[in-house]
Protein backbone atom coordinates (compact mmCIF):
# COMPACT_ATOMS: atom_id res chain seq x y z
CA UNK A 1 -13.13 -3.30 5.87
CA UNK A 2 -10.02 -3.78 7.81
CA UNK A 3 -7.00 -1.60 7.34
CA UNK A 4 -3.55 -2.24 7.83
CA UNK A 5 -0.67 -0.08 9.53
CA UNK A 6 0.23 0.82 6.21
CA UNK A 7 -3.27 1.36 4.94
CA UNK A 8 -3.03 -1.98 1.86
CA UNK A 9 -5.81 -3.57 3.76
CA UNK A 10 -8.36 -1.74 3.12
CA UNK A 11 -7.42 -2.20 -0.61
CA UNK A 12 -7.65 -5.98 -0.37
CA UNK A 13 -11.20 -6.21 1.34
CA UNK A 14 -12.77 -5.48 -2.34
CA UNK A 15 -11.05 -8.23 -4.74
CA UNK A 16 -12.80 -11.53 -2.66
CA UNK A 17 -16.05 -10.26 -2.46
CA UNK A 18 -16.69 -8.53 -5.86
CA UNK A 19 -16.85 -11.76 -8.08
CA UNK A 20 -19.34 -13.44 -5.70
CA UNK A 21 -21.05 -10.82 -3.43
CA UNK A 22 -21.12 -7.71 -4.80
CA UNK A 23 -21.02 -8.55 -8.55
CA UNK A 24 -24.65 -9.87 -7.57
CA UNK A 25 -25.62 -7.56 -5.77
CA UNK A 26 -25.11 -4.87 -8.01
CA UNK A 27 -25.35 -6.98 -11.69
CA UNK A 28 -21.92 -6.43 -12.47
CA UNK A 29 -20.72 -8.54 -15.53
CA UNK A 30 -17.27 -10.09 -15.67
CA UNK A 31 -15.76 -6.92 -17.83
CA UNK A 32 -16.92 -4.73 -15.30
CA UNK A 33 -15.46 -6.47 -12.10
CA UNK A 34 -12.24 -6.69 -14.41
CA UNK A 35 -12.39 -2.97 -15.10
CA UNK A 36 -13.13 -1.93 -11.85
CA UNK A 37 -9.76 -4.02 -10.56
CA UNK A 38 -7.91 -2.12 -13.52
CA UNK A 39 -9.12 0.87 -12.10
CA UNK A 40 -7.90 0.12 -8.50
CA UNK A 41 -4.40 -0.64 -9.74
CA UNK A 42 -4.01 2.44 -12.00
CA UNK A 43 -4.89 4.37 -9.03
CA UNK A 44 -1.94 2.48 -7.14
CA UNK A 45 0.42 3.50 -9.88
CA UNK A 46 -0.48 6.78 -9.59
CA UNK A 47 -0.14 7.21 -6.57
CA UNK A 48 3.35 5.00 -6.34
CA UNK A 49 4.86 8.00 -9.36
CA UNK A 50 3.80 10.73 -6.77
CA UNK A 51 4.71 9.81 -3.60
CA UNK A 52 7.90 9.89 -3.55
CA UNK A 53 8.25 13.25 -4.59
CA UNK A 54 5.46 14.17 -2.28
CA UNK A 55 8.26 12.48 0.94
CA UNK A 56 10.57 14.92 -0.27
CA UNK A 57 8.76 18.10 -0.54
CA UNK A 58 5.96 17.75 2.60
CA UNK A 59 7.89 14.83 4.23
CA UNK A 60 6.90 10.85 4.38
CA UNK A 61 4.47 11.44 7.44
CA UNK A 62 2.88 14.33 5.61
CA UNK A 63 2.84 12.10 2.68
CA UNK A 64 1.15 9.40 4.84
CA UNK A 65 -1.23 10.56 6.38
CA UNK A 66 -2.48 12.21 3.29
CA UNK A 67 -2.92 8.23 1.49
CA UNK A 68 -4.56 7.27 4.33
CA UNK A 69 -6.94 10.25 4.53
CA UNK A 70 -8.20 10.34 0.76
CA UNK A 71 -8.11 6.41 1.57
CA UNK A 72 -10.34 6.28 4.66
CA UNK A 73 -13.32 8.16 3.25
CA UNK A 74 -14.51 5.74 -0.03
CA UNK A 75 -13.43 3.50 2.33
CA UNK A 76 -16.25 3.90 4.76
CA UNK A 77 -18.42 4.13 1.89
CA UNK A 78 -17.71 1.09 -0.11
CA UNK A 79 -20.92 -0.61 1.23
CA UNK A 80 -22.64 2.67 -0.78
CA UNK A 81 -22.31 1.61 -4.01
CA UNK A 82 -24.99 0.80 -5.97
CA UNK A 83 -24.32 0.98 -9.90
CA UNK A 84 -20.64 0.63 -12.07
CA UNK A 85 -19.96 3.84 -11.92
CA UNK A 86 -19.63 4.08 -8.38
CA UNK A 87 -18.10 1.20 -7.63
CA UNK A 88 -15.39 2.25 -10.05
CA UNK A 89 -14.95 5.67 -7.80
CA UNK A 90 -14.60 4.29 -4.84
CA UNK A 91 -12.12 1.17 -6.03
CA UNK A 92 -10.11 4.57 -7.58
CA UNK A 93 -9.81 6.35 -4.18
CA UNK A 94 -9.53 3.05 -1.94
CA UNK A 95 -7.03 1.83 -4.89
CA UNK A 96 -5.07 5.33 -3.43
CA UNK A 97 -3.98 3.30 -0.41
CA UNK A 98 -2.34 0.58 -2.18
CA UNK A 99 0.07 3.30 -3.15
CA UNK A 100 0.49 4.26 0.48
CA UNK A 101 3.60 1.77 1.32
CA UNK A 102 5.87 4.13 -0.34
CA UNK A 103 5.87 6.91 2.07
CA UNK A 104 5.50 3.85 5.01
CA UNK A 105 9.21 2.71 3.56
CA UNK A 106 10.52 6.31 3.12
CA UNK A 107 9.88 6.81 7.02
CA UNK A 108 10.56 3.96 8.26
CA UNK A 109 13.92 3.84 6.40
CA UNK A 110 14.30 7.84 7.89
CA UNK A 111 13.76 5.84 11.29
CA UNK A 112 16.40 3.26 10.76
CA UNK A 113 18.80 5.57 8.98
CA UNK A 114 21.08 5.84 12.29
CA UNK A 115 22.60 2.36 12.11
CA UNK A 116 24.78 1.76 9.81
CA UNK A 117 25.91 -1.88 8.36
CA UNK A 118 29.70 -1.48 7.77
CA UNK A 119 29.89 -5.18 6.63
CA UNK A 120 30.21 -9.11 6.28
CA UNK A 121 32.47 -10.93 7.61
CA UNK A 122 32.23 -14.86 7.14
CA UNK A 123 33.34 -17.13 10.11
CA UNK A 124 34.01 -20.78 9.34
CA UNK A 125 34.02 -23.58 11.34
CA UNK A 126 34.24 -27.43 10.12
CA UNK A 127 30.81 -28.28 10.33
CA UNK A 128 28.84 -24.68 9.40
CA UNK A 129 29.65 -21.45 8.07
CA UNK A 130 28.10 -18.67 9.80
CA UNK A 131 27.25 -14.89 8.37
CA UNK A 132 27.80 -11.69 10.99
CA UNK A 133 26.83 -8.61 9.85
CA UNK A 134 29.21 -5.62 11.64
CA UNK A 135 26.09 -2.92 12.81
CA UNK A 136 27.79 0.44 14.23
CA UNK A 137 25.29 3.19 14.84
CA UNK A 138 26.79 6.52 13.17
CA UNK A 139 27.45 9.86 15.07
């Protein structure tokens, strides 16, 4: 499984495969692939109501690197699952890293926070109209 820089690719490696590989594999019926996704995505939510708080108290790198730890782990083991249940545990904690873009935006918006855009200001011409935004970089 292949993560991204913000750690969401891990989280999309399971939804392919589970209909037609591991749904065999393990003799998963169609509720139980459809739970297991449910799961996943309530982990996601759960994880997108915490975060933010969690960028302001520890910080969004703090924050980070948390998701991605409690992320990394199931998702070394997601070739371990054998039965329902366990498939369900590890979609929970991989679904943790779909969650993980909103201390990725918090920093990189901390980053970016020096410039600021003052403005539009619309040039015409006869044949086009063009857009320039007025970037200053604050003090």
């Amino acid at each position: 499984m292949v993560a991204s820089a913000d750690g969401r690719g891990s989280r999309y490696a399971f939804p392919p495969l589970l209909k037609s590989v591991i749904a065999e594999d393990i003799g998963l019926t169609d509720s139980e692939v459809l739970t297991s996704n449910i799961i996943a995505l309530l982990a996601t939510l759960l994880v997108r109501l915490v975060a933010g708080t969690c960028c302001d108290r520890f910080g969004a790198r703090w924050t980070f690197a948390g998701c991605l730890l409690i992320g990394a782990i199931p998702t070394f083991l997601a070739g371990t699952a054998h039965n329902f249940s366990e498939l369900c545990a590890l979609r929970f904690f991989v679904g943790i890293l779909g969650g993980s873009f909103v201390p990725c935006q918090v920093w990189t918006t901390a980053c970016k926070s020096q410039y600021l855009i003052t403005g539009i200001r619309h040039a015409d011409t006869e044949q086009s109209s063009t857009r320039m935004l007025s970037v200053q970089q604050t003090p």
